[in-house]
PDB file of N, CA and C in Angstrom:
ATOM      1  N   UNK A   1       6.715 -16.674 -19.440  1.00  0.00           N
ATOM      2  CA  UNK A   1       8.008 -16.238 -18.958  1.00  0.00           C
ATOM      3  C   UNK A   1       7.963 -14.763 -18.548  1.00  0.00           C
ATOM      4  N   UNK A   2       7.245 -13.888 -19.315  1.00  0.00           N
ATOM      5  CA  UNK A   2       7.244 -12.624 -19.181  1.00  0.00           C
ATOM      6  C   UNK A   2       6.561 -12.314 -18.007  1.00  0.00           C
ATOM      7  N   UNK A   3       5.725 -12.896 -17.854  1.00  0.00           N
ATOM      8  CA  UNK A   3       4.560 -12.693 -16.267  1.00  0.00           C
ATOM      9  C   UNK A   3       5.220 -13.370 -15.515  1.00  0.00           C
ATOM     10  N   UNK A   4       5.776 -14.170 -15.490  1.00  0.00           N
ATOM     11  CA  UNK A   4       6.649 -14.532 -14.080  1.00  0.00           C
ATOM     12  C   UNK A   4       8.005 -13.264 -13.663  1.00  0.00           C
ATOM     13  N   UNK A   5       8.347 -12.923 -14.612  1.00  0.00           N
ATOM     14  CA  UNK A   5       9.611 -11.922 -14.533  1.00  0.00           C
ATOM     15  C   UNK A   5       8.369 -10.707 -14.381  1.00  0.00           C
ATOM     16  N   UNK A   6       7.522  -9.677 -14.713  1.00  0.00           N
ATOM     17  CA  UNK A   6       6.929  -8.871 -14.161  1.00  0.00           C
ATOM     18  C   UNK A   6       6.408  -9.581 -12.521  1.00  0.00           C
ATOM     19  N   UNK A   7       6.277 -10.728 -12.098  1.00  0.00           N
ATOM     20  CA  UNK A   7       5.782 -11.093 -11.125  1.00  0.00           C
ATOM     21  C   UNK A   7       6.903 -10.557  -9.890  1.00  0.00           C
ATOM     22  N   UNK A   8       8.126 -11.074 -10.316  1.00  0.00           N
ATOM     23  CA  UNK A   8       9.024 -11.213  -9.272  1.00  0.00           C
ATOM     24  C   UNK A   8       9.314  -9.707  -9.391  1.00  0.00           C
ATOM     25  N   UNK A   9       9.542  -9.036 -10.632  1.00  0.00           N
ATOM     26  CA  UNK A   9      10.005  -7.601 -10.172  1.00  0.00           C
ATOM     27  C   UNK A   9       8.962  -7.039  -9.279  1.00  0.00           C
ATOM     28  N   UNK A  10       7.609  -6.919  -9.283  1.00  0.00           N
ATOM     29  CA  UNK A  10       6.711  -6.370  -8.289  1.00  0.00           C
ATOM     30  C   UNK A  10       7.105  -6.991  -6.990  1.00  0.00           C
ATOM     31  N   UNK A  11       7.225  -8.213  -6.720  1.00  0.00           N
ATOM     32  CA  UNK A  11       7.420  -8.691  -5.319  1.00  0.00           C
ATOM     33  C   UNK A  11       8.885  -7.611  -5.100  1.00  0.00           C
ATOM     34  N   UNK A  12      10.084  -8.050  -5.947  1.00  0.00           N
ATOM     35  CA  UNK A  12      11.009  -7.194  -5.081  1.00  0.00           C
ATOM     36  C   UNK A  12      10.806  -5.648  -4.998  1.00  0.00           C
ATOM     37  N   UNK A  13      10.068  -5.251  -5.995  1.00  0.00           N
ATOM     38  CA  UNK A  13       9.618  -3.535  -5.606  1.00  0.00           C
ATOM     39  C   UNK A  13       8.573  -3.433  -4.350  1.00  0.00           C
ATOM     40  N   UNK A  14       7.861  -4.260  -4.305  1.00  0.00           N
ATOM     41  CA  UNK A  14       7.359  -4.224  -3.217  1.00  0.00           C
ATOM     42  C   UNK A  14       7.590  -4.324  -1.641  1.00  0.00           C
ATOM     43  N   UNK A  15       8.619  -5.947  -1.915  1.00  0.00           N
ATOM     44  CA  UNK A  15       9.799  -5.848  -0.696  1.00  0.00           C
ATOM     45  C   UNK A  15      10.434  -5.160  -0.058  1.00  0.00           C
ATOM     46  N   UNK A  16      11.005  -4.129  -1.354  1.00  0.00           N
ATOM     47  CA  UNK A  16      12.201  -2.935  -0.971  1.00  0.00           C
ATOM     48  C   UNK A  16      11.470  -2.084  -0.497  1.00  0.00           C
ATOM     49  N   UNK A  17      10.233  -1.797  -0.927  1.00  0.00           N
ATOM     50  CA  UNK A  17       9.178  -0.597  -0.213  1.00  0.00           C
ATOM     51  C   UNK A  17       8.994  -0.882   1.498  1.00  0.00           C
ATOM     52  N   UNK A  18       8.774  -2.186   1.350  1.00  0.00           N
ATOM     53  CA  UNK A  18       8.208  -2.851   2.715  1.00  0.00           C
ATOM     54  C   UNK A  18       9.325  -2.259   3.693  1.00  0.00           C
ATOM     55  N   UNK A  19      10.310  -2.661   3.029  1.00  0.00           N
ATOM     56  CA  UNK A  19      11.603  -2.925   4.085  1.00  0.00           C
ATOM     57  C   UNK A  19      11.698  -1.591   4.521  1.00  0.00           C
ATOM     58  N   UNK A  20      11.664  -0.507   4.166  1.00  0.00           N
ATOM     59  CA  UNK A  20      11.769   1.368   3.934  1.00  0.00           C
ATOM     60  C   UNK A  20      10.271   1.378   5.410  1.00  0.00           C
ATOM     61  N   UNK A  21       9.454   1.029   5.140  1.00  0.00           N
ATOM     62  CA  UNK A  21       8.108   1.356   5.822  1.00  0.00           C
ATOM     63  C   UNK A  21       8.087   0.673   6.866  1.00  0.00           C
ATOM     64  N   UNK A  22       8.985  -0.024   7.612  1.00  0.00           N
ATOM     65  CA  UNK A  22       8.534  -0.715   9.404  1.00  0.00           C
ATOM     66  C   UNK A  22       7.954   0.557  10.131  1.00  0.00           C
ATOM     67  N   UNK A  23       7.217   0.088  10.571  1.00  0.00           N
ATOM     68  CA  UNK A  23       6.577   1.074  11.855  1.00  0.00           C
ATOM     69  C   UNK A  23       6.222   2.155  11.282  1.00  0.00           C
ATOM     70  N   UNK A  24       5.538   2.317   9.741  1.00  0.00           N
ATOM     71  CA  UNK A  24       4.868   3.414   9.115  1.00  0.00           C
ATOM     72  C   UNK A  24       3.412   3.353   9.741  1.00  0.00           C
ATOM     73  N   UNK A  25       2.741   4.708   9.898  1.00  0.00           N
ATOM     74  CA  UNK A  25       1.642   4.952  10.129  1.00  0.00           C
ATOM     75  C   UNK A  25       0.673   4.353   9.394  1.00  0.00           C
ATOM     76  N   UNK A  26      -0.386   3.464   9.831  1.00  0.00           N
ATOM     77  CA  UNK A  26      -1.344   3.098   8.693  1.00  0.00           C
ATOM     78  C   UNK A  26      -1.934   4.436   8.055  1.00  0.00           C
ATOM     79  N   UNK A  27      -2.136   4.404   7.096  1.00  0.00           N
ATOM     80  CA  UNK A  27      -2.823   5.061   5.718  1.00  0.00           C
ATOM     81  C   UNK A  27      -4.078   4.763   5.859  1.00  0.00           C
ATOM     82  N   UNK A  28      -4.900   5.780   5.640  1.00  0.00           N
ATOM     83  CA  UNK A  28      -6.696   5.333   4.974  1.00  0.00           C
ATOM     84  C   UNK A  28      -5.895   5.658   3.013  1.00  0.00           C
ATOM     85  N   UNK A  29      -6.311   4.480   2.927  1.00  0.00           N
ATOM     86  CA  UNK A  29      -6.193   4.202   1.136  1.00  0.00           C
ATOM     87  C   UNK A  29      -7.648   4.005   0.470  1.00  0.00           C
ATOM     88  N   UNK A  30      -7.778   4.897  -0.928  1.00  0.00           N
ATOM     89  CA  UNK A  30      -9.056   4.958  -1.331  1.00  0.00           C
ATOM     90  C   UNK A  30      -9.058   3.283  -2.106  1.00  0.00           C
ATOM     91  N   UNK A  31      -8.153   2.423  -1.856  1.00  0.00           N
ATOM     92  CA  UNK A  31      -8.391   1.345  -2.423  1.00  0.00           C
ATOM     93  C   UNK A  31      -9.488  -0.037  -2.038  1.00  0.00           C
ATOM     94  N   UNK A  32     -10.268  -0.649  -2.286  1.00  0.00           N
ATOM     95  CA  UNK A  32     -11.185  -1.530  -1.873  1.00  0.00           C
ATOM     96  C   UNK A  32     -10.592  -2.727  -1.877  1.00  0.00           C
ATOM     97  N   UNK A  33      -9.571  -3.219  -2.537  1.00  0.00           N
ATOM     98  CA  UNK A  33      -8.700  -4.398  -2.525  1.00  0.00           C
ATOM     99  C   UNK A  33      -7.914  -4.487  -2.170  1.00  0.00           C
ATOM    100  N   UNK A  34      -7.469  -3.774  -0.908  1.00  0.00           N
ATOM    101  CA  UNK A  34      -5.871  -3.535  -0.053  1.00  0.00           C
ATOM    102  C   UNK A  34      -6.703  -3.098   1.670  1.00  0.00           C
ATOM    103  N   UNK A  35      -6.187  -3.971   2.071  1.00  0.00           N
ATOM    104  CA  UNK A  35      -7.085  -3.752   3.699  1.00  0.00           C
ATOM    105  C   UNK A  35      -5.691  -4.073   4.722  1.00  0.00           C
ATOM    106  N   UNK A  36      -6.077  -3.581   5.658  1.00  0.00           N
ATOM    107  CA  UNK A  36      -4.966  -3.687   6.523  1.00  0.00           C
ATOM    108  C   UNK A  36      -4.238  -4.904   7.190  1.00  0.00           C
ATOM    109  N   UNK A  37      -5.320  -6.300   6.865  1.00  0.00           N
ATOM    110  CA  UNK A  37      -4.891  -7.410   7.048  1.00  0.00           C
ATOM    111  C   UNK A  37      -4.060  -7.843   6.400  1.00  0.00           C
ATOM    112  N   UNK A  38      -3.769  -7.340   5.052  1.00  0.00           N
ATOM    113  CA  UNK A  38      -2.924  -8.036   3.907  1.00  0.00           C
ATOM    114  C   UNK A  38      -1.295  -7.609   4.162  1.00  0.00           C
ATOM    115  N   UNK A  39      -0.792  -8.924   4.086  1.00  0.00           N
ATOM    116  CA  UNK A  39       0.612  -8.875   4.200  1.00  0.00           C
ATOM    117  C   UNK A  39       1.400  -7.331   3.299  1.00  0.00           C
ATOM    118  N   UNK A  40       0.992  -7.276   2.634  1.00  0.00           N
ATOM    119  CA  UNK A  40       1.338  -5.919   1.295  1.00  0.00           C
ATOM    120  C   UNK A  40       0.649  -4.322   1.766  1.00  0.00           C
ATOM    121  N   UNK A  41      -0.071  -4.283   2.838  1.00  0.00           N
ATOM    122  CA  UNK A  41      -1.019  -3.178   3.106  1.00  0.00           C
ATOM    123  C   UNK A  41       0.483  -1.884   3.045  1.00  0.00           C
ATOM    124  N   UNK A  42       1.241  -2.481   4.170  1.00  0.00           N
ATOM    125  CA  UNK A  42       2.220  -0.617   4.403  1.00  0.00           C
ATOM    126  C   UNK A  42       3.272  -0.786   3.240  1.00  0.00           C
ATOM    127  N   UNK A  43       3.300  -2.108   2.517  1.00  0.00           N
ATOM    128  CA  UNK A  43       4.238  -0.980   1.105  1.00  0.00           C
ATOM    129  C   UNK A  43       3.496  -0.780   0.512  1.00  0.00           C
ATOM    130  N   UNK A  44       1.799  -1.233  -0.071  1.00  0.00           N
ATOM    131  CA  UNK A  44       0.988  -0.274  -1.134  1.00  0.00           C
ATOM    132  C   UNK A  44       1.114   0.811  -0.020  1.00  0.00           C
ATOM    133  N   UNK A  45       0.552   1.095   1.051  1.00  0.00           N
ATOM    134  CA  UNK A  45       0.914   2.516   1.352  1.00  0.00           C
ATOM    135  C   UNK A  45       1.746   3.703   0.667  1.00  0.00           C
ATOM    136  N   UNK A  46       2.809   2.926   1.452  1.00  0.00           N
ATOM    137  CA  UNK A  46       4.318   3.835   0.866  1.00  0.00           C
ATOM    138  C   UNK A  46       4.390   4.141  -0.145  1.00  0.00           C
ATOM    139  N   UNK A  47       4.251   3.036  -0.923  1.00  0.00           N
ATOM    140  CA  UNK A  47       3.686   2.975  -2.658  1.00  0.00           C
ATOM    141  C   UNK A  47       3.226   4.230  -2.979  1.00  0.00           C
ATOM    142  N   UNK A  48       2.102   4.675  -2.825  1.00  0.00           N
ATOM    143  CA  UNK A  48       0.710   5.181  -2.941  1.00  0.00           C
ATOM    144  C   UNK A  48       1.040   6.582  -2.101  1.00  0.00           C
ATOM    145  N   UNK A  49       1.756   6.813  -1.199  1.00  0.00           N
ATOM    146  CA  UNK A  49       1.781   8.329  -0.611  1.00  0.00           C
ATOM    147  C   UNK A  49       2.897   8.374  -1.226  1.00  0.00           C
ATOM    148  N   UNK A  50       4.098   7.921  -2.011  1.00  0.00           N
ATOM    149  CA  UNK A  50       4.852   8.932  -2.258  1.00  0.00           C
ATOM    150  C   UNK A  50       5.021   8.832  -4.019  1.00  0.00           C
ATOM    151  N   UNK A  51       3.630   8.199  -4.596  1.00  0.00           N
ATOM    152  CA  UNK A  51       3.462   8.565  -5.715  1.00  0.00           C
ATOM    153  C   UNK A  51       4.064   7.579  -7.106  1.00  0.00           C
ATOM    154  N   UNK A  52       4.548   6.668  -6.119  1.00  0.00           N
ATOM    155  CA  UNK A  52       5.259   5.561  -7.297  1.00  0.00           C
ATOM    156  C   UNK A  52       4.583   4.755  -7.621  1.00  0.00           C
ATOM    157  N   UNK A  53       3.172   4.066  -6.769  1.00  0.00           N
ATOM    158  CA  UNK A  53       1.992   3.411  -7.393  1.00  0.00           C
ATOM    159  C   UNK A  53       0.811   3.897  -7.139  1.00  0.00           C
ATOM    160  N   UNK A  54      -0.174   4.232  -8.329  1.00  0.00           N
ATOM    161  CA  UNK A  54      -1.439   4.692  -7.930  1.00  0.00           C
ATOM    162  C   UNK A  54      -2.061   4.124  -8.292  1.00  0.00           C
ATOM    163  N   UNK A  55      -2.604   2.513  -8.424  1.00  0.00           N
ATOM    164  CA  UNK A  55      -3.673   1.830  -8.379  1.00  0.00           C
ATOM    165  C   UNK A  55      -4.189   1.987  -9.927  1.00  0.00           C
ATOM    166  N   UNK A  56      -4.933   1.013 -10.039  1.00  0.00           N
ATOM    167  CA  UNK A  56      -5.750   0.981 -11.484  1.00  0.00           C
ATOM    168  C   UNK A  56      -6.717   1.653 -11.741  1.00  0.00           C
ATOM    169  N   UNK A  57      -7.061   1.889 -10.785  1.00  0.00           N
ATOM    170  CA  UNK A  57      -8.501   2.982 -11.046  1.00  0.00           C
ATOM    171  C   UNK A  57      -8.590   3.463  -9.610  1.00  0.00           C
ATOM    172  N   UNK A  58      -9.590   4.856  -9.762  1.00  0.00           N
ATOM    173  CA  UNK A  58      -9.867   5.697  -8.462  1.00  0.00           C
ATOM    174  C   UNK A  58     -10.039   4.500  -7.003  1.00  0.00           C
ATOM    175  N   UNK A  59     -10.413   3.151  -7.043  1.00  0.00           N
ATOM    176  CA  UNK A  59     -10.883   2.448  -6.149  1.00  0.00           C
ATOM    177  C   UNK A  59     -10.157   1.057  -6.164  1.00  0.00           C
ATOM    178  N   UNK A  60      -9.190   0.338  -7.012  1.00  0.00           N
ATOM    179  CA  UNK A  60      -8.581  -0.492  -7.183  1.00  0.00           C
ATOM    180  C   UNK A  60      -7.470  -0.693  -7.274  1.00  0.00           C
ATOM    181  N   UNK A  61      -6.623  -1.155  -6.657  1.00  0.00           N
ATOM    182  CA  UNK A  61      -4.867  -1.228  -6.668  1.00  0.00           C
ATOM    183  C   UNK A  61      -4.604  -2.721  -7.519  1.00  0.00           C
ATOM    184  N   UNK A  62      -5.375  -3.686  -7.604  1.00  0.00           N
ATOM    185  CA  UNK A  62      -5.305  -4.793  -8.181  1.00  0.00           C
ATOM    186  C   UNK A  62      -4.097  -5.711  -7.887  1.00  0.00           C
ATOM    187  N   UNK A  63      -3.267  -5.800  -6.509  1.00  0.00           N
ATOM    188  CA  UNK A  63      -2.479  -6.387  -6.219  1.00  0.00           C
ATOM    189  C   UNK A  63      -2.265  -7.763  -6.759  1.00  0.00           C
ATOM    190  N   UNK A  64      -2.621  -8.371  -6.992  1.00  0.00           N
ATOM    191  CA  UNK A  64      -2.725  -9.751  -7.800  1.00  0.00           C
ATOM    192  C   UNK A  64      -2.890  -9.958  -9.174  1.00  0.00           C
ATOM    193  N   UNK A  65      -2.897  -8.723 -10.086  1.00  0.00           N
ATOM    194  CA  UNK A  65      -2.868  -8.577 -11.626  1.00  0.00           C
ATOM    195  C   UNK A  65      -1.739  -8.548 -12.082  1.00  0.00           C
ATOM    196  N   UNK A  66      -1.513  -8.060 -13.015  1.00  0.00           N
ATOM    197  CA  UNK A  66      -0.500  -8.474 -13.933  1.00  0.00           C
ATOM    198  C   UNK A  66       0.341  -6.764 -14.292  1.00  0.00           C
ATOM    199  N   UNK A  67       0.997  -6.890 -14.389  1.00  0.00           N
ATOM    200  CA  UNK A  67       1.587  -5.359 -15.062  1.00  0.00           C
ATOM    201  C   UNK A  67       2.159  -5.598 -16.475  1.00  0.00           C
ATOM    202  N   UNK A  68       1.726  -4.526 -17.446  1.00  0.00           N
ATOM    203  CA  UNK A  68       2.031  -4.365 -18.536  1.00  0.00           C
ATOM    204  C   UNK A  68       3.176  -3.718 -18.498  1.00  0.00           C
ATOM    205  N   UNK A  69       3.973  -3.839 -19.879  1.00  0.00           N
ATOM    206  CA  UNK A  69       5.722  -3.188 -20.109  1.00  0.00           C
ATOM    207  C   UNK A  69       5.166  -1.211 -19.730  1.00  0.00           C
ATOM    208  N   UNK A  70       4.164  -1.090 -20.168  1.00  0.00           N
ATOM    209  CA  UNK A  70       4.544   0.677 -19.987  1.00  0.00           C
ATOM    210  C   UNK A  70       4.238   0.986 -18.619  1.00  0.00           C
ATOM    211  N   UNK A  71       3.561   0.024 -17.502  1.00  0.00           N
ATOM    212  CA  UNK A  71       3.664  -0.137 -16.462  1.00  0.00           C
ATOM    213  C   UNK A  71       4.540  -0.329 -15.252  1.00  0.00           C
ATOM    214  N   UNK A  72       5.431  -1.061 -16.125  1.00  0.00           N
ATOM    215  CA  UNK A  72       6.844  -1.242 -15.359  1.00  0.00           C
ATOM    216  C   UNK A  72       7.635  -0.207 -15.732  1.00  0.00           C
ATOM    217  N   UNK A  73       7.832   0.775 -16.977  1.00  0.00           N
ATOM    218  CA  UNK A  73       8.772   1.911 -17.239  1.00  0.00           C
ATOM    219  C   UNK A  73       8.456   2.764 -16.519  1.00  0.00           C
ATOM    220  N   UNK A  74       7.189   2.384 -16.152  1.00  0.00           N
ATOM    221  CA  UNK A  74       6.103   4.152 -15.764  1.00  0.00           C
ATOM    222  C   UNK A  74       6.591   3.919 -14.246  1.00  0.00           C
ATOM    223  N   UNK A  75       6.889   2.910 -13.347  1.00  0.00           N
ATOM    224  CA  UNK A  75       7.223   2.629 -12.125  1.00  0.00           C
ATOM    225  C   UNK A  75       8.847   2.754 -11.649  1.00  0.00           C
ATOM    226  N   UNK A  76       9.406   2.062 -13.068  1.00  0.00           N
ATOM    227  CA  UNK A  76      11.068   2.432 -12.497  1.00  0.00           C
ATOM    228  C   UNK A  76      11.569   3.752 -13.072  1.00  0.00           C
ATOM    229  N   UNK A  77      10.430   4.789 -14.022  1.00  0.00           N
ATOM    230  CA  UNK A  77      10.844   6.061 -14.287  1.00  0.00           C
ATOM    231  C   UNK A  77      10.531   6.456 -12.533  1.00  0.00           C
ATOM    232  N   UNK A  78       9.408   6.515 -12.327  1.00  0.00           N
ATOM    233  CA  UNK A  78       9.237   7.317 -10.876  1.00  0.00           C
ATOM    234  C   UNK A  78       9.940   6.690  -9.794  1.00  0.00           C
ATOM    235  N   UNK A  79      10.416   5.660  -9.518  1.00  0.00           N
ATOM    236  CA  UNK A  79      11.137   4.994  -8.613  1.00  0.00           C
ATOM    237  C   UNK A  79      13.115   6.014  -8.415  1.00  0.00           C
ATOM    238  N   UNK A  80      13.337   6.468  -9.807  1.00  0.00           N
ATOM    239  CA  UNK A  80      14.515   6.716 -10.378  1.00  0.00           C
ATOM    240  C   UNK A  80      14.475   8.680  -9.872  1.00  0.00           C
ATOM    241  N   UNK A  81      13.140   8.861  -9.654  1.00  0.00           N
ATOM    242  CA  UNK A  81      13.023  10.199  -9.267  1.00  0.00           C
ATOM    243  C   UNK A  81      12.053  11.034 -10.061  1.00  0.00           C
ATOM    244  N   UNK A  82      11.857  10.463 -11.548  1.00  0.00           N
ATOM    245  CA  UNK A  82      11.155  11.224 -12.821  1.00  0.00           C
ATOM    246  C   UNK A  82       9.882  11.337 -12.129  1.00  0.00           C
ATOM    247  N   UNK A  83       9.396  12.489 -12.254  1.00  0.00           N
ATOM    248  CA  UNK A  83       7.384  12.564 -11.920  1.00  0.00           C
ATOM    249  C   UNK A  83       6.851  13.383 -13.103  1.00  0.00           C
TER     250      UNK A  83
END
């Protein structure tokens, strides 16, 4: 139950990003699992330049993993303005 409800909140944080980013400049992203073919490429962008997601490690965004609870605070603190 809990991974389906972290599931859908990422899709709609992601959505709402998307929707903000039409006709954003592609990004070079240091990520290896986010390429420009992927439906998700310009909101990890957006994501990722203005600091509300920075990937799992120096080289991985892990779009298809799972998010933990201090993961999701740590996203709707910075979403809310907190850095």
């Amino acid at each position: 139950m809990l991974k389906r409800i972290l599931s859908l909140l990422l899709a709609a944080v992601i959505t709402a990003v998307a929707a903000v980013t039409v006709g954003a400049a592609k990004t070079k992203l240091p990520f290896t699992d986010v390429t420009e073919s992927k439906w998700f490429f310009d909101a990890v962008c957006e994501a990722y330049e203005n600091g509300i997601m920075l990937g799992t490690s120096e080289k991985t965004f892990d779009p298809n993993g799972t998010m933990t609870r201090a993961q999701i605070v740590t996203l709707l603190s910075r979403l809310a303005g907190e850095r």
